[in-house]
N, C-alpha and C. Protein backbone atom coordinates (compact mmCIF):
# COMPACT_ATOMS: atom_id res chain seq x y z
N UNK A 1 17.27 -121.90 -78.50
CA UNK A 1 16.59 -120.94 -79.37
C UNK A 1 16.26 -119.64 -78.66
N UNK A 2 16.01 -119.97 -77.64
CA UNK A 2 15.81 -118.58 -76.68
C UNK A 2 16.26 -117.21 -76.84
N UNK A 3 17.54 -118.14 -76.33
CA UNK A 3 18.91 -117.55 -75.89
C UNK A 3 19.26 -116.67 -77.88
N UNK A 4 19.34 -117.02 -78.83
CA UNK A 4 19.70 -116.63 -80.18
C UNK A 4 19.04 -115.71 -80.38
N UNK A 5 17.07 -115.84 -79.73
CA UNK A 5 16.55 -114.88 -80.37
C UNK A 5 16.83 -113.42 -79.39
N UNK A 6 17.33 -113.64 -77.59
CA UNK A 6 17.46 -112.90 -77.32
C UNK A 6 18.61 -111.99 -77.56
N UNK A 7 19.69 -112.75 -77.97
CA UNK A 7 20.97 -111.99 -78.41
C UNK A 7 20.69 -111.01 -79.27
N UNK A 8 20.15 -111.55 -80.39
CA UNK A 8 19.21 -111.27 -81.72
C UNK A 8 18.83 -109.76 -81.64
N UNK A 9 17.88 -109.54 -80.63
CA UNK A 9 17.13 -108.40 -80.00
C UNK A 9 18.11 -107.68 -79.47
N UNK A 10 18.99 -107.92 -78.62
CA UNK A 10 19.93 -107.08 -77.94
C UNK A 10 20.58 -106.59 -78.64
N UNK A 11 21.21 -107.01 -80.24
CA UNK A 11 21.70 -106.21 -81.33
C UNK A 11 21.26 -105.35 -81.70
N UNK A 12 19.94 -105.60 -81.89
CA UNK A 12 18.91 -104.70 -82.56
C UNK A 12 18.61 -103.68 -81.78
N UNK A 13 18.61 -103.74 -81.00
CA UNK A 13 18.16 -102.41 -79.93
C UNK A 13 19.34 -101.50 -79.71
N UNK A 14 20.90 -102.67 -79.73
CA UNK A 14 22.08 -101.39 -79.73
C UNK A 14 22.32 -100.64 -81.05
N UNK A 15 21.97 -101.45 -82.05
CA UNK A 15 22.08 -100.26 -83.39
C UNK A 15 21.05 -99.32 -83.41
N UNK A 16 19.84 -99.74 -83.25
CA UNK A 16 18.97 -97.93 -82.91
C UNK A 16 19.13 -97.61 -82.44
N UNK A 17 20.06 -97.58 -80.79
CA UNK A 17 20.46 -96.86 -80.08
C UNK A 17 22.00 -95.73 -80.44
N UNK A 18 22.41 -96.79 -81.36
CA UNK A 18 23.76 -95.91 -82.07
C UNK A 18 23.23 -95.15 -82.95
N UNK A 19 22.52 -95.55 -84.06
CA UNK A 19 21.69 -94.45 -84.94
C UNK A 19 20.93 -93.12 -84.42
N UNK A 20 20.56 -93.31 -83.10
CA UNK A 20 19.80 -92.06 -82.55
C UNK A 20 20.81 -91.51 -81.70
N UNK A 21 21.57 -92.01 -81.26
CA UNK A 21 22.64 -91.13 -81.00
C UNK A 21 23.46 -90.20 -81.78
N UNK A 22 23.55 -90.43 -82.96
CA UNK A 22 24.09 -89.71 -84.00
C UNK A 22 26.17 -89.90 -83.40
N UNK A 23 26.31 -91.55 -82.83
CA UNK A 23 27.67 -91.14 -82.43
C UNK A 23 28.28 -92.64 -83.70
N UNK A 24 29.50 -93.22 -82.99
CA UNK A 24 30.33 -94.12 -83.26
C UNK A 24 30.21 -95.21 -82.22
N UNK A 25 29.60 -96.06 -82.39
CA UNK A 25 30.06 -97.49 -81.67
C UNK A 25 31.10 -97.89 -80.72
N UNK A 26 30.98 -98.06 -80.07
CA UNK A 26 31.98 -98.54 -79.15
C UNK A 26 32.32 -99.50 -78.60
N UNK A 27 30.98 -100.41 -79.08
CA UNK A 27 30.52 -101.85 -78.32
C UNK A 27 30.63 -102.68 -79.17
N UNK A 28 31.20 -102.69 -79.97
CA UNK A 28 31.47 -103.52 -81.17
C UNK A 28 32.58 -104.89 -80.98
N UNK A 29 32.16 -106.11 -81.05
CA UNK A 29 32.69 -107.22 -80.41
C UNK A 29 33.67 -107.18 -81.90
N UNK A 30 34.12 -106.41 -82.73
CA UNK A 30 35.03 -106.72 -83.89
C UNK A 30 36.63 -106.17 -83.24
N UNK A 31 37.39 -105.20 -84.02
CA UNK A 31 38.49 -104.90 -83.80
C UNK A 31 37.94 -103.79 -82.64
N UNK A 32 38.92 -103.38 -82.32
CA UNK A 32 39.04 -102.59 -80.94
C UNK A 32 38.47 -100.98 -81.31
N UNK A 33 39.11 -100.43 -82.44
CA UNK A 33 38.71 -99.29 -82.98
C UNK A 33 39.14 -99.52 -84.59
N UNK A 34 38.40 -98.97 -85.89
CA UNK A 34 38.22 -98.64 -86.89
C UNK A 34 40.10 -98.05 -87.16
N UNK A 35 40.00 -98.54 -88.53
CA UNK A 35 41.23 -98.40 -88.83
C UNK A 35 41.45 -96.65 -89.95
N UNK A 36 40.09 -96.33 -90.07
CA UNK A 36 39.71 -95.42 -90.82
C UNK A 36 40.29 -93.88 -90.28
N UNK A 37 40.72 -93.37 -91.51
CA UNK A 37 41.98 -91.88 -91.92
C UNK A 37 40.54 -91.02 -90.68
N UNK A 38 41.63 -90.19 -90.36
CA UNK A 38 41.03 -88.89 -89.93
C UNK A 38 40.02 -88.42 -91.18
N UNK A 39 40.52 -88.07 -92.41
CA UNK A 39 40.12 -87.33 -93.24
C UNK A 39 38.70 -88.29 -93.99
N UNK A 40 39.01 -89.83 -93.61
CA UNK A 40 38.01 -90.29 -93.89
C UNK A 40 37.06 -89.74 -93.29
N UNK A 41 36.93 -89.81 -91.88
CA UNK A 41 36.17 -89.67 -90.62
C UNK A 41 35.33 -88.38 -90.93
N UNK A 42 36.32 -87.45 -91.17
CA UNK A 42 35.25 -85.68 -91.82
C UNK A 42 34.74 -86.14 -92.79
N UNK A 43 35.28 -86.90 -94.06
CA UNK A 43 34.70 -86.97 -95.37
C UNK A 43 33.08 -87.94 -95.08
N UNK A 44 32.98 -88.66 -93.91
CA UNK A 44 32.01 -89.65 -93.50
C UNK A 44 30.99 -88.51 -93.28
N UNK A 45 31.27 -87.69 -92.17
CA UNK A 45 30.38 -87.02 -91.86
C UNK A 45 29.89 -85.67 -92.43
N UNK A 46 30.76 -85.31 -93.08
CA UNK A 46 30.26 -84.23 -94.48
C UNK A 46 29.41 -84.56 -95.22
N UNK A 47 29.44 -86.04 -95.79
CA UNK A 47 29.01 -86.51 -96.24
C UNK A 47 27.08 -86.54 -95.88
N UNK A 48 27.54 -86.65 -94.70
CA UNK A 48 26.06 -86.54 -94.09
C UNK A 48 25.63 -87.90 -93.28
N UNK A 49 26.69 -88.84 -93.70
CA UNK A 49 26.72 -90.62 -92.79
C UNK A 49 26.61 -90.15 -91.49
N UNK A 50 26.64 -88.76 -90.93
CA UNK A 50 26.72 -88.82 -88.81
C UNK A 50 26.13 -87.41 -88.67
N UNK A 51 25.21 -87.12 -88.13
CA UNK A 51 24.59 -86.20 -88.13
C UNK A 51 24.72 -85.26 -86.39
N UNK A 52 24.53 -84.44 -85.88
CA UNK A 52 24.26 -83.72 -85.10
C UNK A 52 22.65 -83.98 -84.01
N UNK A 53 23.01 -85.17 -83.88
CA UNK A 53 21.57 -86.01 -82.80
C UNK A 53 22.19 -86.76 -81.80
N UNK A 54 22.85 -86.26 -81.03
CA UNK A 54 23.14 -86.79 -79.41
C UNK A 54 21.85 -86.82 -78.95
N UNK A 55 22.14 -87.44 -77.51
CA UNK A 55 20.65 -87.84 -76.44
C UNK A 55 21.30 -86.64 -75.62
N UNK A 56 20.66 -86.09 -74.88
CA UNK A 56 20.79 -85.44 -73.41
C UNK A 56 20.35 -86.33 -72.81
N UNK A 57 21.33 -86.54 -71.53
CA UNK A 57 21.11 -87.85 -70.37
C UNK A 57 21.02 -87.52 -69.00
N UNK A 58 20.50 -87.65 -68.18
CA UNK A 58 20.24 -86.64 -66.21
C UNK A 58 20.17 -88.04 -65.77
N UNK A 59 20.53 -88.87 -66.15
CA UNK A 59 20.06 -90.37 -65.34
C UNK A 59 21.59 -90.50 -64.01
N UNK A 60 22.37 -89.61 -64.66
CA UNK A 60 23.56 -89.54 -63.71
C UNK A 60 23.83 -88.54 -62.64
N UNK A 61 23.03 -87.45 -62.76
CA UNK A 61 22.76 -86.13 -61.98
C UNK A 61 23.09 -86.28 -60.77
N UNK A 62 24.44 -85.47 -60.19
CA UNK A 62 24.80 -85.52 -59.20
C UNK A 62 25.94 -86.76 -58.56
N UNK A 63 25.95 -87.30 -59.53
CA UNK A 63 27.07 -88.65 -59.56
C UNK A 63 28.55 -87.64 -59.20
N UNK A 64 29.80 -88.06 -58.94
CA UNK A 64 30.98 -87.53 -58.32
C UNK A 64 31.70 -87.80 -59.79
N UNK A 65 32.59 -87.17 -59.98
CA UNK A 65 33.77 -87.27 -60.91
C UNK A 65 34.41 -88.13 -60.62
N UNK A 66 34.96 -88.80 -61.70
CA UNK A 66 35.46 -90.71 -61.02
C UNK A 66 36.89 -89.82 -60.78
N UNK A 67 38.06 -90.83 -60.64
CA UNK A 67 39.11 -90.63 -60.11
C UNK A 67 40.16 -90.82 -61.34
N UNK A 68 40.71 -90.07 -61.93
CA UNK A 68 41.60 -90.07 -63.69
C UNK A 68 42.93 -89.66 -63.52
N UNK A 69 43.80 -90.03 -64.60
CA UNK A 69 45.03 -89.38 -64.54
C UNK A 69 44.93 -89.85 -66.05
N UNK A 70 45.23 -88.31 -66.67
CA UNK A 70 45.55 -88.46 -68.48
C UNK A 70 46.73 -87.46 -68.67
N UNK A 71 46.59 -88.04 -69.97
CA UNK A 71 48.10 -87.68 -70.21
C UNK A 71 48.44 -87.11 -71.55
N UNK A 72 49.61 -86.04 -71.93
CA UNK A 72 49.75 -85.38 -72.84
C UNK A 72 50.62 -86.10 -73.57
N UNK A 73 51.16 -85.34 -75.58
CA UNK A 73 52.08 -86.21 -75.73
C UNK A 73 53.30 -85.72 -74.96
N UNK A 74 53.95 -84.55 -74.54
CA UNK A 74 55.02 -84.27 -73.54
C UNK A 74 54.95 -85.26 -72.54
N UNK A 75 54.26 -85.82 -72.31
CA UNK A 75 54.19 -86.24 -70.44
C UNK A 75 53.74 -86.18 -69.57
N UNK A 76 52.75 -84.49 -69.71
CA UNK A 76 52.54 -84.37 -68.61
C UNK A 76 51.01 -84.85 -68.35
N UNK A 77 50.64 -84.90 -67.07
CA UNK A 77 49.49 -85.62 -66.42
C UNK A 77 48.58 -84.54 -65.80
N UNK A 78 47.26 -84.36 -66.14
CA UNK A 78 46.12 -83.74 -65.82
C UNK A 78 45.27 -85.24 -64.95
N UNK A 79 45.22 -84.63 -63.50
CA UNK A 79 44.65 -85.63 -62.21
C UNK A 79 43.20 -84.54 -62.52
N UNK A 80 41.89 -85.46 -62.25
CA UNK A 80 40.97 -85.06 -62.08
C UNK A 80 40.59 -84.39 -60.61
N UNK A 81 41.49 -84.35 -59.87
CA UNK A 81 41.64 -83.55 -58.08
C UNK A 81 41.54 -81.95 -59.08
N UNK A 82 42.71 -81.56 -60.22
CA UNK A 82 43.20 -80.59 -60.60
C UNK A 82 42.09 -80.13 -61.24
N UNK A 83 40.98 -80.13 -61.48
CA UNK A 83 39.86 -79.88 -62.20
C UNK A 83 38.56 -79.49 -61.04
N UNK A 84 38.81 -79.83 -59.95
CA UNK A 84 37.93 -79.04 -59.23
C UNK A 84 37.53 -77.18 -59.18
N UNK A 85 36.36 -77.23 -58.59
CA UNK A 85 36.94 -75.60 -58.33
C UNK A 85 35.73 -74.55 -59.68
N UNK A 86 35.69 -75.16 -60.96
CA UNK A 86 35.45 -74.83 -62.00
C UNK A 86 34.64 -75.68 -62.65
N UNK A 87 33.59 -75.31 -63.08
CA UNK A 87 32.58 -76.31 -64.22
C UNK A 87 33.41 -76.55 -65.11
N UNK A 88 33.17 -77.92 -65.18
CA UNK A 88 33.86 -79.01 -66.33
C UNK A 88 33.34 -79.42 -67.57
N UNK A 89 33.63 -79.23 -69.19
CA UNK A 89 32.98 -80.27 -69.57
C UNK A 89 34.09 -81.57 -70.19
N UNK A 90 33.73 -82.67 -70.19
CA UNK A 90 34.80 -83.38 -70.25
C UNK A 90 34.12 -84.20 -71.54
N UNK A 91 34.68 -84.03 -72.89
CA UNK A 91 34.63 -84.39 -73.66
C UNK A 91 35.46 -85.60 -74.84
N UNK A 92 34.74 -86.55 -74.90
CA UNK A 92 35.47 -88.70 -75.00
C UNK A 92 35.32 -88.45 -76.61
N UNK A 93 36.43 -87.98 -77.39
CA UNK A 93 36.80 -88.42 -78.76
C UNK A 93 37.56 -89.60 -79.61
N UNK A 94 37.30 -89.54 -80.55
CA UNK A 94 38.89 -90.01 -81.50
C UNK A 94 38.93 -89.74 -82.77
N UNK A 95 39.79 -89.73 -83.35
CA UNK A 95 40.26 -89.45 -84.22
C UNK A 95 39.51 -90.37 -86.05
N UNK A 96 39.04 -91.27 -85.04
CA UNK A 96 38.53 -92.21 -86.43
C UNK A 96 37.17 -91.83 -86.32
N UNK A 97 36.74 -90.81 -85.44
CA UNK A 97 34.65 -90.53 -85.05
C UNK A 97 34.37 -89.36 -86.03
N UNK A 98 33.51 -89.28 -86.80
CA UNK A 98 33.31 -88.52 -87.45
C UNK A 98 32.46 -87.40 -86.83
N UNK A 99 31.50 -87.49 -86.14
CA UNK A 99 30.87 -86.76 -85.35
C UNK A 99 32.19 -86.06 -84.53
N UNK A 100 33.00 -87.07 -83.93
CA UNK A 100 33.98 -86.26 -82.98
C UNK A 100 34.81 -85.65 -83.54
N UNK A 101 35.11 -85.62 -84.93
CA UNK A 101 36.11 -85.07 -85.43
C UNK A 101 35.38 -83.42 -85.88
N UNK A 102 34.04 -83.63 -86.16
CA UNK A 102 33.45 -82.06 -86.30
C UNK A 102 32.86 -81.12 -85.25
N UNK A 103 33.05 -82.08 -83.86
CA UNK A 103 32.95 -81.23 -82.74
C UNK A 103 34.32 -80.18 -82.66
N UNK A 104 35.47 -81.10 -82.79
CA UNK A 104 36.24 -79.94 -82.09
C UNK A 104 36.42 -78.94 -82.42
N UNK A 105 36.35 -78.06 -83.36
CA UNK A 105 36.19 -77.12 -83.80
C UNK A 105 35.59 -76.33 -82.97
N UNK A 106 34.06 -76.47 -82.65
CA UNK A 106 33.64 -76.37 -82.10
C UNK A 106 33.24 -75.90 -80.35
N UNK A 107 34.02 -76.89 -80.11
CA UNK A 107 34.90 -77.19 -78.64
C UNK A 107 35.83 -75.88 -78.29
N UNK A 108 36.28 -75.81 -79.85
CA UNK A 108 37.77 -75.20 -79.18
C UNK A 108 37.27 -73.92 -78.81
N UNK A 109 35.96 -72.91 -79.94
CA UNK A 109 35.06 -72.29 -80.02
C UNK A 109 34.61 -71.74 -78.25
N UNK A 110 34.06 -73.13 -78.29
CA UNK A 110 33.60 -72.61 -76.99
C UNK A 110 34.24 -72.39 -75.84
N UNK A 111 35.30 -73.25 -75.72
CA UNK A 111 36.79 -73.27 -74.43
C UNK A 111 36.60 -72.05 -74.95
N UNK A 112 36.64 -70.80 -75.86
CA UNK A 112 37.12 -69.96 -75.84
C UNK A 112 36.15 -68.78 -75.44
N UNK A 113 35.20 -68.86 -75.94
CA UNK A 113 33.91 -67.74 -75.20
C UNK A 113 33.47 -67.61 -73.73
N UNK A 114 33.80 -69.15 -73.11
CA UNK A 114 33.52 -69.50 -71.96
C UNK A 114 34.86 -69.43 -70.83
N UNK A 115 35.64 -69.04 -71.56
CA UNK A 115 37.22 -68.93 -71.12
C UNK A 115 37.00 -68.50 -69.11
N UNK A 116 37.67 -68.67 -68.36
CA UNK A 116 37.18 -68.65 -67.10
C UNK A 116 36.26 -69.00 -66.14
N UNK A 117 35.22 -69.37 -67.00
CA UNK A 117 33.99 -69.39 -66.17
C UNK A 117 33.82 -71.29 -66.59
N UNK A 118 34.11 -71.84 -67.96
CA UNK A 118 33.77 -72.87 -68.30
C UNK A 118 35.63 -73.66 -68.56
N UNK A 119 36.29 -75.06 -67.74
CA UNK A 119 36.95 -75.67 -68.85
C UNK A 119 36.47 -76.85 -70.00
N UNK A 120 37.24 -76.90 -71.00
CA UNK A 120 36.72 -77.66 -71.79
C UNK A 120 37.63 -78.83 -72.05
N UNK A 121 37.59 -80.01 -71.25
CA UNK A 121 38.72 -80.89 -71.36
C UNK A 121 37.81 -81.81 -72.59
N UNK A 122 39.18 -82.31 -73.88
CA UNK A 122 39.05 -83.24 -74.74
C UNK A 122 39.75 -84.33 -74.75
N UNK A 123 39.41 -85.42 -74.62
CA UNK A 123 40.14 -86.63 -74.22
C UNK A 123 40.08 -87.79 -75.25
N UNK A 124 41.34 -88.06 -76.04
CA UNK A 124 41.33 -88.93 -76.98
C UNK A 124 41.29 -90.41 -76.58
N UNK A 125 40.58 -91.16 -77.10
CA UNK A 125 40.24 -92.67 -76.87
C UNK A 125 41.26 -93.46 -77.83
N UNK A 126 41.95 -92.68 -79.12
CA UNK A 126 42.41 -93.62 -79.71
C UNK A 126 43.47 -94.34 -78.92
N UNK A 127 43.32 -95.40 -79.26
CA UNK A 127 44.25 -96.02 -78.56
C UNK A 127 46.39 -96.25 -79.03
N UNK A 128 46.09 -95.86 -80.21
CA UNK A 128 47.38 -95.65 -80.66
C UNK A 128 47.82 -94.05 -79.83
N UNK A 129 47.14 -93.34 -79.19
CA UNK A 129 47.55 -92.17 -78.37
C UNK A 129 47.96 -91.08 -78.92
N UNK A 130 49.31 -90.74 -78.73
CA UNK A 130 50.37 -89.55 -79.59
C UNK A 130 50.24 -89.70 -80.54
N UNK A 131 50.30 -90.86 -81.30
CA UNK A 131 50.66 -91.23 -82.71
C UNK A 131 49.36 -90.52 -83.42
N UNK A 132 48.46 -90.40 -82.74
CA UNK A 132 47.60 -90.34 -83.95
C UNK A 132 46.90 -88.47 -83.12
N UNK A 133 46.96 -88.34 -82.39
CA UNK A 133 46.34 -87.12 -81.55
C UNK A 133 47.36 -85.80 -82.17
N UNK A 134 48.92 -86.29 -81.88
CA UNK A 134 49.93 -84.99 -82.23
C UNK A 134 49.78 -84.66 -83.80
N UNK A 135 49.64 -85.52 -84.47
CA UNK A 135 49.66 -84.89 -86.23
C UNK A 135 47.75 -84.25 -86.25
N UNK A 136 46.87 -85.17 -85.50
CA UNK A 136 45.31 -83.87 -85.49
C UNK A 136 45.55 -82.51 -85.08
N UNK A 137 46.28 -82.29 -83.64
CA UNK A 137 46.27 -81.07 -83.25
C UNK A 137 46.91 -80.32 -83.93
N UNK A 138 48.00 -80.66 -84.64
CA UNK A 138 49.11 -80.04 -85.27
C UNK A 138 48.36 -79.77 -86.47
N UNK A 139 47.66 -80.12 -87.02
CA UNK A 139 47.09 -79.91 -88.94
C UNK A 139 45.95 -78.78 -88.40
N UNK A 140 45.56 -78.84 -87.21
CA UNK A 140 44.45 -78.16 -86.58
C UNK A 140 44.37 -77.01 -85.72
N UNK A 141 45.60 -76.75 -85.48
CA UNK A 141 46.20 -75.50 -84.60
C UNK A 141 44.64 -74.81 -83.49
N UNK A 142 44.61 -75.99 -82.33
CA UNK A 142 43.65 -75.72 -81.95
C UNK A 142 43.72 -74.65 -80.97
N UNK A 143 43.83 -73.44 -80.59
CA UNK A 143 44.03 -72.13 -79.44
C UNK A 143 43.56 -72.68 -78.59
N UNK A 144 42.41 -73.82 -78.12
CA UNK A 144 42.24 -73.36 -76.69
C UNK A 144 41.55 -75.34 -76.06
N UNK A 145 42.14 -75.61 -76.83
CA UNK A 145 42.19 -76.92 -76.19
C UNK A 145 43.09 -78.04 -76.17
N UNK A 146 43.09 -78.67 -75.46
CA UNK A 146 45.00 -79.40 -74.81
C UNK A 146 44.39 -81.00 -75.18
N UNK A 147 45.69 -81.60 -75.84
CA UNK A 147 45.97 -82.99 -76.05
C UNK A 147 45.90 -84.09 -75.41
N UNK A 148 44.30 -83.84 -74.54
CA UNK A 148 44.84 -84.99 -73.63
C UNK A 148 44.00 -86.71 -74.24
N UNK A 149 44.91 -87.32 -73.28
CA UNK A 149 44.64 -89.06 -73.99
C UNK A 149 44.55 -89.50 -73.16
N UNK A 150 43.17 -90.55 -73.14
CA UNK A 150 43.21 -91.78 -72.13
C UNK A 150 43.42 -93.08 -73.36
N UNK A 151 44.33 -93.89 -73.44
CA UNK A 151 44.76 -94.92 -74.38
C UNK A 151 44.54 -95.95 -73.82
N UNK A 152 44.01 -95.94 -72.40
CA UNK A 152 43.61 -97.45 -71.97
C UNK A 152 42.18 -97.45 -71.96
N UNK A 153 41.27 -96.31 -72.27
CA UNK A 153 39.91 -96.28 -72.19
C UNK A 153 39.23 -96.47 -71.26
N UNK A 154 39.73 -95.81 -69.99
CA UNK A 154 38.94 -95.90 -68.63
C UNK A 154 37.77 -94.92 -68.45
N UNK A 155 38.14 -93.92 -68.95
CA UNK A 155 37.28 -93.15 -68.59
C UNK A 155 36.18 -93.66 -69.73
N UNK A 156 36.19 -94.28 -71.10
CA UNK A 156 35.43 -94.16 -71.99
C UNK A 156 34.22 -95.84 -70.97
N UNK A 157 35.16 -96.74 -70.22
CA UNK A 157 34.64 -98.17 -69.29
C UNK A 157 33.93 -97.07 -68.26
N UNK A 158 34.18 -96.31 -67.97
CA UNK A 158 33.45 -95.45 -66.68
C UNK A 158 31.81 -95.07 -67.04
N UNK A 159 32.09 -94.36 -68.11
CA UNK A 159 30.83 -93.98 -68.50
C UNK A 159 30.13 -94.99 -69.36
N UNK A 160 30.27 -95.84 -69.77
CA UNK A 160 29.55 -96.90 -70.34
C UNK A 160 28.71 -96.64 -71.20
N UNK A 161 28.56 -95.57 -72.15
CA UNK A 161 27.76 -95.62 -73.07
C UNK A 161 27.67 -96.15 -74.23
N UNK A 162 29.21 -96.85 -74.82
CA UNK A 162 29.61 -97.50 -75.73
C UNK A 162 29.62 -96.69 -76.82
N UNK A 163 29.40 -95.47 -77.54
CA UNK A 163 28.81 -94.52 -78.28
C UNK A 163 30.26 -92.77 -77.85
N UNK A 164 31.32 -92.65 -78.71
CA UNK A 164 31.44 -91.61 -78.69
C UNK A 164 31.04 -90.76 -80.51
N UNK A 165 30.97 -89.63 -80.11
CA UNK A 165 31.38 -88.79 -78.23
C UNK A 165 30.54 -88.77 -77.70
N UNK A 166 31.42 -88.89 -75.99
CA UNK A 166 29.66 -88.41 -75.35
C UNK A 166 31.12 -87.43 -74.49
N UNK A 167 29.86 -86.52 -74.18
CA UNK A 167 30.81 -85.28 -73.78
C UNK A 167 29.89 -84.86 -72.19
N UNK A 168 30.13 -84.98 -70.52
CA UNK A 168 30.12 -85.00 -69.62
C UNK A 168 29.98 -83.84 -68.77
N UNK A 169 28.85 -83.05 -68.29
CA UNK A 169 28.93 -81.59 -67.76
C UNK A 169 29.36 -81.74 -66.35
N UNK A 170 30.48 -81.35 -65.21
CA UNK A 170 30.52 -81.25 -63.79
C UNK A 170 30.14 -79.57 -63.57
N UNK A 171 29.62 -79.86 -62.41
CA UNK A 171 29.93 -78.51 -61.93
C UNK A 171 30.94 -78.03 -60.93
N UNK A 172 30.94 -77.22 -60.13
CA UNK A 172 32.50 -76.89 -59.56
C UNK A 172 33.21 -78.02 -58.34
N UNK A 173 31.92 -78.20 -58.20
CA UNK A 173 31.64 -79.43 -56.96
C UNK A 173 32.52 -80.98 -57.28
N UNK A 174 32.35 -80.96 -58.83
CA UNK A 174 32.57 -82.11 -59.37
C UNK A 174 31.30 -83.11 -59.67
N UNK A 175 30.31 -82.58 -59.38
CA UNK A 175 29.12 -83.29 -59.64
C UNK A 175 28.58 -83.08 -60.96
N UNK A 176 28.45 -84.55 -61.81
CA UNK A 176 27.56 -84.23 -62.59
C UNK A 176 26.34 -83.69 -62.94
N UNK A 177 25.97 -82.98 -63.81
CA UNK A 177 24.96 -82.40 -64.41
C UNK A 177 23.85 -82.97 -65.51
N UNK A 178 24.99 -82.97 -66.60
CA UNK A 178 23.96 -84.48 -67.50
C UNK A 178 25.75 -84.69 -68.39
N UNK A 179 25.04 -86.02 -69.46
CA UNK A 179 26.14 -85.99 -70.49
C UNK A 179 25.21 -85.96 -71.97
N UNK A 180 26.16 -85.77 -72.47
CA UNK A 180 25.06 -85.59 -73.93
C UNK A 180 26.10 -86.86 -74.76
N UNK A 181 25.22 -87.78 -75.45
CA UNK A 181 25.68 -89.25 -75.74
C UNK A 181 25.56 -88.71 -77.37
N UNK A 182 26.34 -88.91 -78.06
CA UNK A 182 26.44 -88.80 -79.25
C UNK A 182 27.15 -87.30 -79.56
N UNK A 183 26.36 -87.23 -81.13
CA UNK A 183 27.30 -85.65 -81.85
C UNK A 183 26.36 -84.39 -81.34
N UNK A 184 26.93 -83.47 -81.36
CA UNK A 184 26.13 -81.96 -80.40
C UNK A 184 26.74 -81.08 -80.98
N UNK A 185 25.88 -80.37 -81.65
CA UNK A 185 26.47 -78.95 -82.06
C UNK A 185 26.64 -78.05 -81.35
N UNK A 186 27.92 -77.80 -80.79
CA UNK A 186 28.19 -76.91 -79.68
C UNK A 186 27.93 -75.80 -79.85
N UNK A 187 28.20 -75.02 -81.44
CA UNK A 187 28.01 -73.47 -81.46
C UNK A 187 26.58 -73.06 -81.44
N UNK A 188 25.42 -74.18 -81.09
CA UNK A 188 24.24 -73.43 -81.47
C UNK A 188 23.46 -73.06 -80.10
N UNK A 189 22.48 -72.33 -79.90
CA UNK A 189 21.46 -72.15 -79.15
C UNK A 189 20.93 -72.94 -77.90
N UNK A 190 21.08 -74.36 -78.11
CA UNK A 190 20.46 -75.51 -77.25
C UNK A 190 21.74 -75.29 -76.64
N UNK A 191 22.92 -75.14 -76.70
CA UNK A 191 24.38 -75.44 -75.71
C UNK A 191 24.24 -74.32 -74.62
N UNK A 192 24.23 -73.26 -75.33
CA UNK A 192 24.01 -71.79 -74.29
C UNK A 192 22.92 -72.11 -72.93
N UNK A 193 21.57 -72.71 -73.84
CA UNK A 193 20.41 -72.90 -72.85
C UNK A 193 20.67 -74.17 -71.34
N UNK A 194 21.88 -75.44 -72.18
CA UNK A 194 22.24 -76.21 -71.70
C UNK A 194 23.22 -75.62 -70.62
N UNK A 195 23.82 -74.58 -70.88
CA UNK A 195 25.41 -74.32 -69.88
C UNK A 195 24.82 -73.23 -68.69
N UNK A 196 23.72 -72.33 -69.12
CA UNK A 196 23.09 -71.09 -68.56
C UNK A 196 23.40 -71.22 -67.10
N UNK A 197 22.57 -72.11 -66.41
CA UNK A 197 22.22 -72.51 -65.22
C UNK A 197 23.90 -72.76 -64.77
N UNK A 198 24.84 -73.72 -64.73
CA UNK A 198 26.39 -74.07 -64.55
C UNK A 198 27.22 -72.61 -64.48
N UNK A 199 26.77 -71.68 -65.89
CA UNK A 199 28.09 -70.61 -66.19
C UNK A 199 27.63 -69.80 -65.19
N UNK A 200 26.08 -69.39 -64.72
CA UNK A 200 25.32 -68.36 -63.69
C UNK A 200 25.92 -68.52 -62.38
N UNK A 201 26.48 -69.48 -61.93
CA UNK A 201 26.97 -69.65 -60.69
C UNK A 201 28.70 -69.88 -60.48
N UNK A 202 29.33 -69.69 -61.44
CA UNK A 202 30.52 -69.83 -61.68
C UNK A 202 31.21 -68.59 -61.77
């Protein structure tokens, strides 16, 4: 009985933790990922089902950039060595997240204001990869952000939040800064105040 009621509790505490995140589950002992349309995914969160309430997280501050190799649908491979040098933000989507599907816009937004001083890497979790990443970018003609995919979900096992998006600040060093766990409205006010300190020294 213990043991049931503690499981019990440990559920309960990961769904308010997904609800205040304002993200998508990740920890879900069912299918691997949601079988649900892109267009579902916007229509979810238009709707108003996923809101703009990520956590800001510093519990990692100063942690190293793990060690990655992702990949485009061409082929080619972005090594996290190649990302030094430049503040990072490294941002864990997919295609079935409704929150993640109304960031990029967003994203691409900002890769673009921040152009030099900030990159903005987006990294798809779906696990079907190309198949499902090349027809988003393509309906989406995004200017300033690149196709990349992790399809084995390492980087999404690295950070362990179970919850995308969560989107990852380095600085040039490669050291983390914070990650913000859930959905984040990039174009507003709190992002600027969030990047200030990173873009000032870059």
């Amino acid at each position: 009985m213990p043991t049931f009621f503690a499981r019990s509790l440990k559920l309960a505490v990961l769904a308010v933790a997904v609800m205040a995140a304002g993200g998508c589950d990740r920890q879900s002992p069912a299918a691997p990922q949601p079988e649900s349309t892109t267009a579902a995914a916007e229509q979810a969160a238009s709707d108003g089902a996923e809101t703009f309430n990520g956590t800001l997280n510093i519990e990692n501050r100063g942690s190293l950039m793990p060690d990655f190799a992702l990949s485009d649908p061409s082929g080619k491979t972005l090594r996290s060595a190649d990302l030094r040098g430049k503040p990072v933000l490294i941002n864990l989507w997919a295609t079935w997240c409704g929150p993640c599907v109304l960031e990029m816009p967003m994203l691409d937004k900002l890769a673009e204001e921040d152009s030099g001083k900030l990159r903005v890497i987006t990294v798809s979790q779906d696990i079907q990869g190309a198949e499902k990443v090349t027809p988003f970018f393509a309906a989406r003609k995004f200017a300033h952000l690149e196709p990349w995919m992790d399809p084995e979900n390492a980087l999404s096992m690295h950070y362990g939040t179970g919850i995308l998006p969560t989107t990852v600040l380095y600085d040039a060093k490669g050291r983390e800064v914070w990650r913000m766990i859930g959905g984040h409205d990039w174009s507003g006010p709190r992002t600027s105040a969030m990047l200030a300190e990173i873009l000032a020294g870059s």
